[in-house]
N, C-alpha and C. Protein backbone atom coordinates (compact mmCIF):
# COMPACT_ATOMS: atom_id res chain seq x y z
N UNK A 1 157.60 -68.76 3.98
CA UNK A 1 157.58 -67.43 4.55
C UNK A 1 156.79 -66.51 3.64
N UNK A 2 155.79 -65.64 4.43
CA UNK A 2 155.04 -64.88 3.30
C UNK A 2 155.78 -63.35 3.75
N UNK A 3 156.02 -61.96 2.85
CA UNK A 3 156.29 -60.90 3.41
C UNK A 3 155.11 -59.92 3.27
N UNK A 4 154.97 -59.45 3.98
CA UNK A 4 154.18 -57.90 3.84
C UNK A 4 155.26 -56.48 3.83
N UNK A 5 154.89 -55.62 3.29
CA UNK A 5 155.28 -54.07 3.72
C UNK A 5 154.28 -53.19 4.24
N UNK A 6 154.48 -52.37 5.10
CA UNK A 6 153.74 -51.33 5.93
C UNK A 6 154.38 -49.65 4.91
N UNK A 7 153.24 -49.63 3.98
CA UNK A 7 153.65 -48.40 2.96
C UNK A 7 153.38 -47.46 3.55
N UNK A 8 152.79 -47.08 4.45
CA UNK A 8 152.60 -46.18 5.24
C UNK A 8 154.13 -45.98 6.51
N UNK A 9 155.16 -47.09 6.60
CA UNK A 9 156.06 -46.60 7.56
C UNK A 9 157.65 -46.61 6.42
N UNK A 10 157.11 -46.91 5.32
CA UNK A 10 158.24 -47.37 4.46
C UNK A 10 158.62 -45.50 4.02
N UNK A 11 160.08 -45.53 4.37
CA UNK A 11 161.00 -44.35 4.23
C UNK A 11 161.22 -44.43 2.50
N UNK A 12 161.13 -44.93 1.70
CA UNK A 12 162.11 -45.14 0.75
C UNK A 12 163.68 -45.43 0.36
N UNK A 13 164.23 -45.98 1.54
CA UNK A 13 165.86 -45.77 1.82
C UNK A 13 166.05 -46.99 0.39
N UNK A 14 165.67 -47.85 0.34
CA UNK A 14 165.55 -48.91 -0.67
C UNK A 14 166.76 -49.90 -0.20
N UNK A 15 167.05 -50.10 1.15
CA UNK A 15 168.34 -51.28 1.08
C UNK A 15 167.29 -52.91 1.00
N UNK A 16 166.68 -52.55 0.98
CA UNK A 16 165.82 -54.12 0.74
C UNK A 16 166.04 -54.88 -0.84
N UNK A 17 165.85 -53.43 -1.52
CA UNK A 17 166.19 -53.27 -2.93
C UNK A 17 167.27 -54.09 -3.34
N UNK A 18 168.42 -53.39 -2.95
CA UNK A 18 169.50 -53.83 -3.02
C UNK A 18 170.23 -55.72 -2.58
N UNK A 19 169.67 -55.72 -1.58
CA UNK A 19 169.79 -56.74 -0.76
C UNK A 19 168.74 -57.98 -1.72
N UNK A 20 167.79 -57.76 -1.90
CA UNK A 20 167.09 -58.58 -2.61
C UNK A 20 166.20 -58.43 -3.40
N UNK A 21 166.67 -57.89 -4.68
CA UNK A 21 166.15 -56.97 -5.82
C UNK A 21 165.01 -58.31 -6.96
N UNK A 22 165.01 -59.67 -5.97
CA UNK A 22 163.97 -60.36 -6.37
C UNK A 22 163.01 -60.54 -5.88
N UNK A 23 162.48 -59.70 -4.55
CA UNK A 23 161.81 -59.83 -4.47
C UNK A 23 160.42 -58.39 -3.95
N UNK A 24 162.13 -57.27 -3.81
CA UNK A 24 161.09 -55.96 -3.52
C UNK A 24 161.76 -54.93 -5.15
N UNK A 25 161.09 -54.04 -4.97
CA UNK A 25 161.14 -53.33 -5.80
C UNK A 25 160.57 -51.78 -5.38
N UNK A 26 161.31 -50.62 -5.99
CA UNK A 26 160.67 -49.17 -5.55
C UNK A 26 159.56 -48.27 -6.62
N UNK A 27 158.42 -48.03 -6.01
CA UNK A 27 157.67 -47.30 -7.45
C UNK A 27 158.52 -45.94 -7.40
N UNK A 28 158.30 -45.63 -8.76
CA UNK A 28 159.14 -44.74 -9.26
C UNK A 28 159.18 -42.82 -8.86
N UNK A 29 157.65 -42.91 -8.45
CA UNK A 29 157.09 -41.37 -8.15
C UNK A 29 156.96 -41.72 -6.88
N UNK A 30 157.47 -42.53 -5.83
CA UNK A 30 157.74 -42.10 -4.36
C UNK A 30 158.73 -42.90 -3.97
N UNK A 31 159.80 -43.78 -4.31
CA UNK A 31 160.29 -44.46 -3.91
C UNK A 31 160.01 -45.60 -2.85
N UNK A 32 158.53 -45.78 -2.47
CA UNK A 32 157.84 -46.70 -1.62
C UNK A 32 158.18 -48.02 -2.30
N UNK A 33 158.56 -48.79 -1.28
CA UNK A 33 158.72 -50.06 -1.33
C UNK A 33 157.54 -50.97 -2.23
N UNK A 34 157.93 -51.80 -3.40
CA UNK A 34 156.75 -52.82 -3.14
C UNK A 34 156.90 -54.04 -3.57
N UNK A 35 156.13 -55.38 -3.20
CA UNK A 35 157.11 -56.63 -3.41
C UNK A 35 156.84 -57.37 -5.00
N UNK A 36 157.79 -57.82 -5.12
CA UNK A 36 157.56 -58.52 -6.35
C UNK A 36 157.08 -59.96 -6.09
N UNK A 37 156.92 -60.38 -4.98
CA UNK A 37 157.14 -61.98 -4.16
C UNK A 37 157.00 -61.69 -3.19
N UNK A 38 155.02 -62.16 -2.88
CA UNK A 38 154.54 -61.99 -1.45
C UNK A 38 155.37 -63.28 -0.51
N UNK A 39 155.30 -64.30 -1.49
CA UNK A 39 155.88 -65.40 -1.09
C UNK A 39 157.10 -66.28 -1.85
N UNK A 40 158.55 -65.53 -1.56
CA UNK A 40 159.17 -65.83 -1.91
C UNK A 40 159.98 -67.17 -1.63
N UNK A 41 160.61 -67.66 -3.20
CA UNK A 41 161.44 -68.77 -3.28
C UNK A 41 162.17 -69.32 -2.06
N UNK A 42 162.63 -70.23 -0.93
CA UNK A 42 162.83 -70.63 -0.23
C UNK A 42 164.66 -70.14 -0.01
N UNK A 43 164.90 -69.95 -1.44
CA UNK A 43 166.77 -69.85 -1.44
C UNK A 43 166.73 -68.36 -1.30
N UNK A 44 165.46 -67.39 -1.38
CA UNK A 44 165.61 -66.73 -0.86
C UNK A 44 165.44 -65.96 0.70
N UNK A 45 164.94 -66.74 1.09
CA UNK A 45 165.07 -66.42 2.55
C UNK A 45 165.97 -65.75 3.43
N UNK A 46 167.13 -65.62 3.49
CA UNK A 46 168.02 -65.58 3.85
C UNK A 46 168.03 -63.81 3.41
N UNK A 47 168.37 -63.64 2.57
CA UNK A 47 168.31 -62.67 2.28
C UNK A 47 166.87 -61.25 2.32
N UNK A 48 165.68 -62.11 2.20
CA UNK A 48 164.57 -61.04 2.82
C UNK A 48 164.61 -61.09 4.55
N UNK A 49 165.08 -61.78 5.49
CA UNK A 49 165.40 -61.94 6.38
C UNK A 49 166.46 -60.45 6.50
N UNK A 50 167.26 -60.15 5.68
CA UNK A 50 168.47 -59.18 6.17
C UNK A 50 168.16 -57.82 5.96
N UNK A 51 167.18 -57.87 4.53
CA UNK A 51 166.09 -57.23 4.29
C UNK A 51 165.32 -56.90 5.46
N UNK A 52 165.15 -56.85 6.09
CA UNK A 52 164.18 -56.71 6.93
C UNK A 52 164.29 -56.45 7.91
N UNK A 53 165.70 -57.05 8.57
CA UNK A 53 166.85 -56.37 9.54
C UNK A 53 167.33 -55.15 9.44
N UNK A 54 167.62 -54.52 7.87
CA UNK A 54 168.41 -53.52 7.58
C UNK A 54 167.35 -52.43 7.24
N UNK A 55 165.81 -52.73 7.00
CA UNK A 55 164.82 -51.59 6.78
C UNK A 55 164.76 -50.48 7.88
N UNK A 56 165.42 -49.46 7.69
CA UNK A 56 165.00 -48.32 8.58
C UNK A 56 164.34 -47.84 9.31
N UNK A 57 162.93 -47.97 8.54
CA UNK A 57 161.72 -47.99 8.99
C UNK A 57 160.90 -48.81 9.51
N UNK A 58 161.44 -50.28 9.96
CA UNK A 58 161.20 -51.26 10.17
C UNK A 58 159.40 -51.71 9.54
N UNK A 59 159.73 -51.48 8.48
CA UNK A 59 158.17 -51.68 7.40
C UNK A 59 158.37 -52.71 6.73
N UNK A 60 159.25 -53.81 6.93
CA UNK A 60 158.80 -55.15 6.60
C UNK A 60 158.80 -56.20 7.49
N UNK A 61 157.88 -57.04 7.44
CA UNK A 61 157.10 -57.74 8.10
C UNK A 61 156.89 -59.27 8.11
N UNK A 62 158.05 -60.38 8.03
CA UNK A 62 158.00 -61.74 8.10
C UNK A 62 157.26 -62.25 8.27
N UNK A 63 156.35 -63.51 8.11
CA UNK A 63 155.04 -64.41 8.41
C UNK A 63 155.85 -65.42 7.91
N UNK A 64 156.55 -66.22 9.16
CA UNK A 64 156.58 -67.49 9.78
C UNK A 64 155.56 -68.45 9.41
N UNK A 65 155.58 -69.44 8.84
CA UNK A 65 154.93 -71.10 9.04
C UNK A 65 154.72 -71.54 10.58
């Protein structure tokens, strides 16, 4: 699974953060989303999946195999 973010629709709410703090991360002077792991570890899946469910702004973006 590869992720993208849409920084242009990203709110800053940061539950992605929270939810999976291995693989997004917030810059500090806007709180915009950004990833640490375009293509994250497989055990994480699950969790950028909920990530992504729970984004507000619906600014993240799954890429399926």
């Amino acid at each position: 699974m590869r992720i993208a973010v849409d920084e242009a629709k990203c709110c800053g709410a940061g539950p992605c953060v929270l939810i999976a703090p291995d693989v997004f991360d917030q810059r500090d002077e806007d709180g915009i989303v950004v990833l640490l792991a375009e293509t994250p570890a497989p055990a994480l899946n699950a969790a950028v999946r909920e990530a992504a469910a729970v984004c507000p702004a619906a600014a993240i973006h799954l890429v399926e195999p």
